[in-house]
Protein backbone atom coordinates (compact mmCIF):
# COMPACT_ATOMS: atom_id res chain seq x y z
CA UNK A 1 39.67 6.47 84.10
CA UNK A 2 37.76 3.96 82.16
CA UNK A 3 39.15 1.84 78.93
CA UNK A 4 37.48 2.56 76.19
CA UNK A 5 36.84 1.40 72.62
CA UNK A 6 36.17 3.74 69.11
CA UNK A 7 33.40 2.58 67.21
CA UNK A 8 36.61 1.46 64.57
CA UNK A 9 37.84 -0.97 67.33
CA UNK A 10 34.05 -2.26 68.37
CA UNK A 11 33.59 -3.33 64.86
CA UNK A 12 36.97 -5.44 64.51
CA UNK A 13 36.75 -6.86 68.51
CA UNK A 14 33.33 -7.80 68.04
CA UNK A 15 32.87 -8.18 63.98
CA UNK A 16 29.69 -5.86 64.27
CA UNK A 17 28.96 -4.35 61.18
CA UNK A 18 29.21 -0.52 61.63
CA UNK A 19 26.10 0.07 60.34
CA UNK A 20 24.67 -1.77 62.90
CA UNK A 21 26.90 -0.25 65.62
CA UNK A 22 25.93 3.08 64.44
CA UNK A 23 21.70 2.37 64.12
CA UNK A 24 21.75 0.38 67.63
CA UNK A 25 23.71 3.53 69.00
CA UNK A 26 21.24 6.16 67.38
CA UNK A 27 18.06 3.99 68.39
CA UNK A 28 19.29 3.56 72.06
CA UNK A 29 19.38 -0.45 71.29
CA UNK A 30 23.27 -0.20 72.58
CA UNK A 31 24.29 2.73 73.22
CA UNK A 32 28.38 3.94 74.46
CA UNK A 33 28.93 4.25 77.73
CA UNK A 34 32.29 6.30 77.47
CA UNK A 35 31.29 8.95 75.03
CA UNK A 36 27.95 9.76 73.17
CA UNK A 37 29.63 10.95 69.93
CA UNK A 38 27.49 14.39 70.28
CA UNK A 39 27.80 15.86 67.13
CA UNK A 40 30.34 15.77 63.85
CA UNK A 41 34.03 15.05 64.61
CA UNK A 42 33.17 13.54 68.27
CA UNK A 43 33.63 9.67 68.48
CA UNK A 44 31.67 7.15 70.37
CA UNK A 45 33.41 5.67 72.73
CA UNK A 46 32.57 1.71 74.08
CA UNK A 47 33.46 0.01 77.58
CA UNK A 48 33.69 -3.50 77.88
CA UNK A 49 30.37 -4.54 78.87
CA UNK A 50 28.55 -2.32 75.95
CA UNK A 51 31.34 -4.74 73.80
CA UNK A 52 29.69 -7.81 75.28
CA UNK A 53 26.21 -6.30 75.05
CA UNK A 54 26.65 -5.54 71.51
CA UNK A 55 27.97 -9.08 70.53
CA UNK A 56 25.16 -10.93 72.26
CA UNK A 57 22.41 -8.73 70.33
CA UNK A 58 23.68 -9.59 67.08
CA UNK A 59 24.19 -12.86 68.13
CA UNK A 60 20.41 -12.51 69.25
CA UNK A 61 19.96 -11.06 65.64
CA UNK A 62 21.80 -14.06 63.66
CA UNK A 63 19.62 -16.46 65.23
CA UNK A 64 16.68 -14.55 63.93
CA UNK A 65 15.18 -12.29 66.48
CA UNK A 66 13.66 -9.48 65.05
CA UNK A 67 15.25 -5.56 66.08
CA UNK A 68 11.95 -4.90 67.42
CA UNK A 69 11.66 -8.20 69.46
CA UNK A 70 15.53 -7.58 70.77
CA UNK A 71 13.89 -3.86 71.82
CA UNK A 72 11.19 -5.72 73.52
CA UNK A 73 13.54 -8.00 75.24
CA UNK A 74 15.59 -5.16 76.66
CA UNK A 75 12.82 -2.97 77.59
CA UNK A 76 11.28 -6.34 79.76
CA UNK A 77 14.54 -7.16 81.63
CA UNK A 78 14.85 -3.32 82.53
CA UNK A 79 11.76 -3.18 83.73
CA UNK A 80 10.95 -6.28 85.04
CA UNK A 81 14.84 -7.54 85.97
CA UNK A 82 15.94 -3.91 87.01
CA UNK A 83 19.37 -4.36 84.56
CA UNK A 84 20.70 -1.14 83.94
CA UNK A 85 22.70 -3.30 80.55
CA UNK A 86 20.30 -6.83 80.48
CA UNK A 87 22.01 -7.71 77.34
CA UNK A 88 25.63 -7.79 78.91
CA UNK A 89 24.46 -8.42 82.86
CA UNK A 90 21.81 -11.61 81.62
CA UNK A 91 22.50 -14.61 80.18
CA UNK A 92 19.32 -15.00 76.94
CA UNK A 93 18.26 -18.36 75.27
CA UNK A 94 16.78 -18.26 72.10
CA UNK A 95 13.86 -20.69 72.43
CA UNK A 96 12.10 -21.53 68.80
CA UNK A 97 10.26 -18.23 68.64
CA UNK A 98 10.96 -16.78 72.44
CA UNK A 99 13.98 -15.64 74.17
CA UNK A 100 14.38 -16.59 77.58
CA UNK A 101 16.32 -15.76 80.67
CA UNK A 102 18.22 -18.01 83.30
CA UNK A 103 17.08 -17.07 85.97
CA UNK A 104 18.22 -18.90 89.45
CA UNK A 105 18.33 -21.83 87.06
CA UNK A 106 15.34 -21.55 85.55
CA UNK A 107 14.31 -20.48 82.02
CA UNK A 108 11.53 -17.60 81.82
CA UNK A 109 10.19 -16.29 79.18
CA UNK A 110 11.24 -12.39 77.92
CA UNK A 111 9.65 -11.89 74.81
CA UNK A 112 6.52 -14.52 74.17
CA UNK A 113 5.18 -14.79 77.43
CA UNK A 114 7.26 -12.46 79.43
CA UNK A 115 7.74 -13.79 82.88
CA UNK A 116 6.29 -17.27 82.26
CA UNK A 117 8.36 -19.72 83.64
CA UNK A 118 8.89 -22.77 81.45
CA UNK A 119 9.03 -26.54 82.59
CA UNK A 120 12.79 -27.89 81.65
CA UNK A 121 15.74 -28.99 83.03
CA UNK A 122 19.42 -29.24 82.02
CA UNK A 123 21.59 -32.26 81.68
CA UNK A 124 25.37 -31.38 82.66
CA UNK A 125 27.05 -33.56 80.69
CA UNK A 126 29.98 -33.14 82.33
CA UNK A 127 28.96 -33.64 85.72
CA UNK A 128 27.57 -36.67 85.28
CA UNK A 129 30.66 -37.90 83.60
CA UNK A 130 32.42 -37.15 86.40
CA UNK A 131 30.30 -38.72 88.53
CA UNK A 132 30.48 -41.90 86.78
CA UNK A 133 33.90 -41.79 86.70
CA UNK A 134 34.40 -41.11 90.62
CA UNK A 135 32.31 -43.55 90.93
CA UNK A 136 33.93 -46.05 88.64
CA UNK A 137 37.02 -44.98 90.84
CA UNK A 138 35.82 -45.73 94.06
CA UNK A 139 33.90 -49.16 93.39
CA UNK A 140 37.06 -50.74 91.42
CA UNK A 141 33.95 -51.59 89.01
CA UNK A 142 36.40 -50.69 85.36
CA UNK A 143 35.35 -53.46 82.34
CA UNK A 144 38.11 -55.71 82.08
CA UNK A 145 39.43 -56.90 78.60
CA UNK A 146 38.35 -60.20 77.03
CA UNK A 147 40.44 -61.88 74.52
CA UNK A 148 38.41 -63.71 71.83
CA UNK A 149 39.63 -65.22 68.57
CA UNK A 150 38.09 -64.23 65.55
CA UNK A 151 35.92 -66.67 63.91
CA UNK A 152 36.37 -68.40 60.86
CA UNK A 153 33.74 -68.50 58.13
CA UNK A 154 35.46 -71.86 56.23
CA UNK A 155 34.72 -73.72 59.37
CA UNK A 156 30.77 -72.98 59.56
CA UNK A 157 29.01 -75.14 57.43
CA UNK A 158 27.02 -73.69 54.28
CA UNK A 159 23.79 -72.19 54.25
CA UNK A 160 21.55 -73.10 51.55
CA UNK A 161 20.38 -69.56 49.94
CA UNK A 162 16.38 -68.81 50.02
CA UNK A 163 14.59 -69.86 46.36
CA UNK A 164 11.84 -68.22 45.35
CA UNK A 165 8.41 -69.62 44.51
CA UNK A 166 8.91 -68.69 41.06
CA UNK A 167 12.61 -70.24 40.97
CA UNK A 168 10.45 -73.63 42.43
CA UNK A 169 8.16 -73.72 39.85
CA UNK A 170 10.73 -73.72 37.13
CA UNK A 171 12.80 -76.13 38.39
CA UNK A 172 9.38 -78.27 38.91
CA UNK A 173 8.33 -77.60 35.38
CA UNK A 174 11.79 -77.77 33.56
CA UNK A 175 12.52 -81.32 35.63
């Protein structure tokens, strides 16, 4: 037996509007996997991964891809990715105007240029800190602490401040 979700609980697990739950359901964006909800008094019932699905489209949605473009997206990874769910079984990066897909490590475009690979790479941040710091480890090479004494302005002797031509000129003309 599968665990499943009302459209009730997919709204407060995933803060979904209902509205939205209910349209994507109707259109076929997301649709239940548990229980179509055929007809009045039936419920829709959610699994997990239409939960996950559901949060990444409006996700997809907040950072301003179009209902249309998130169809288009779908339809291409079907197709083209053979997903049975692409927007719970991919993982999508909005790209200015495109959504792309990591694929093997690399990003290719969905919705712009569908299956055009693009030319990037990835710092991990925390790989290379963790390099440096095996490193670091290994080599014994750790910055060792210098004492210093702070320096005393009364001790420096006075600098004379910049004067201005105009400030020459008056003292040349008033003596």
């Amino acid at each position: 037996m599968e665990i499943g979700f009302t459209a009730r609980q997919v709204v407060k697990l995933t803060g979904v509007p209902y509205s939205t739950v209910n349209l994507w359901a109707k259109n076929g964006l997301v649709q239940p996997s548990v229980a179509q909800g055929k007809g009045t008094g039936t419920e829709r019932v959610y699994n997990f991964s239409d939960l996950i699905a559901l949060k990444v489209a409006f996700a997809l949605r907040k950072s301003g891809v179009t209902t249309s473009s998130l169809k288009r997206v779908v339809d291409f990874l079907r197709r083209s990715e053979h997903m049975e769910k692409p927007l719970s079984e991919s993982r999508l990066v909005v790209r200015g105007r495109d959504v792309a897909i990591v694929r093997k490590g690399e990003l290719v475009s969905v919705l712009s240029r569908p299956g055009q690979g693009y030319l990037s790479f990835v710092v991990d941040l925390p790989d290379m800190i963790g390099e440096l710091i095996s490193f670091a480890d290994q080599t014994k090479a750790f910055a060792r602490g210098f004492a210093f004494s702070p320096v005393s302005t009364e001790s420096r002797p006075s600098r004379k401040q910049p004067v201005s031509a105009a400030s020459r000129r008056r003292n040349r003309v008033g003596g």
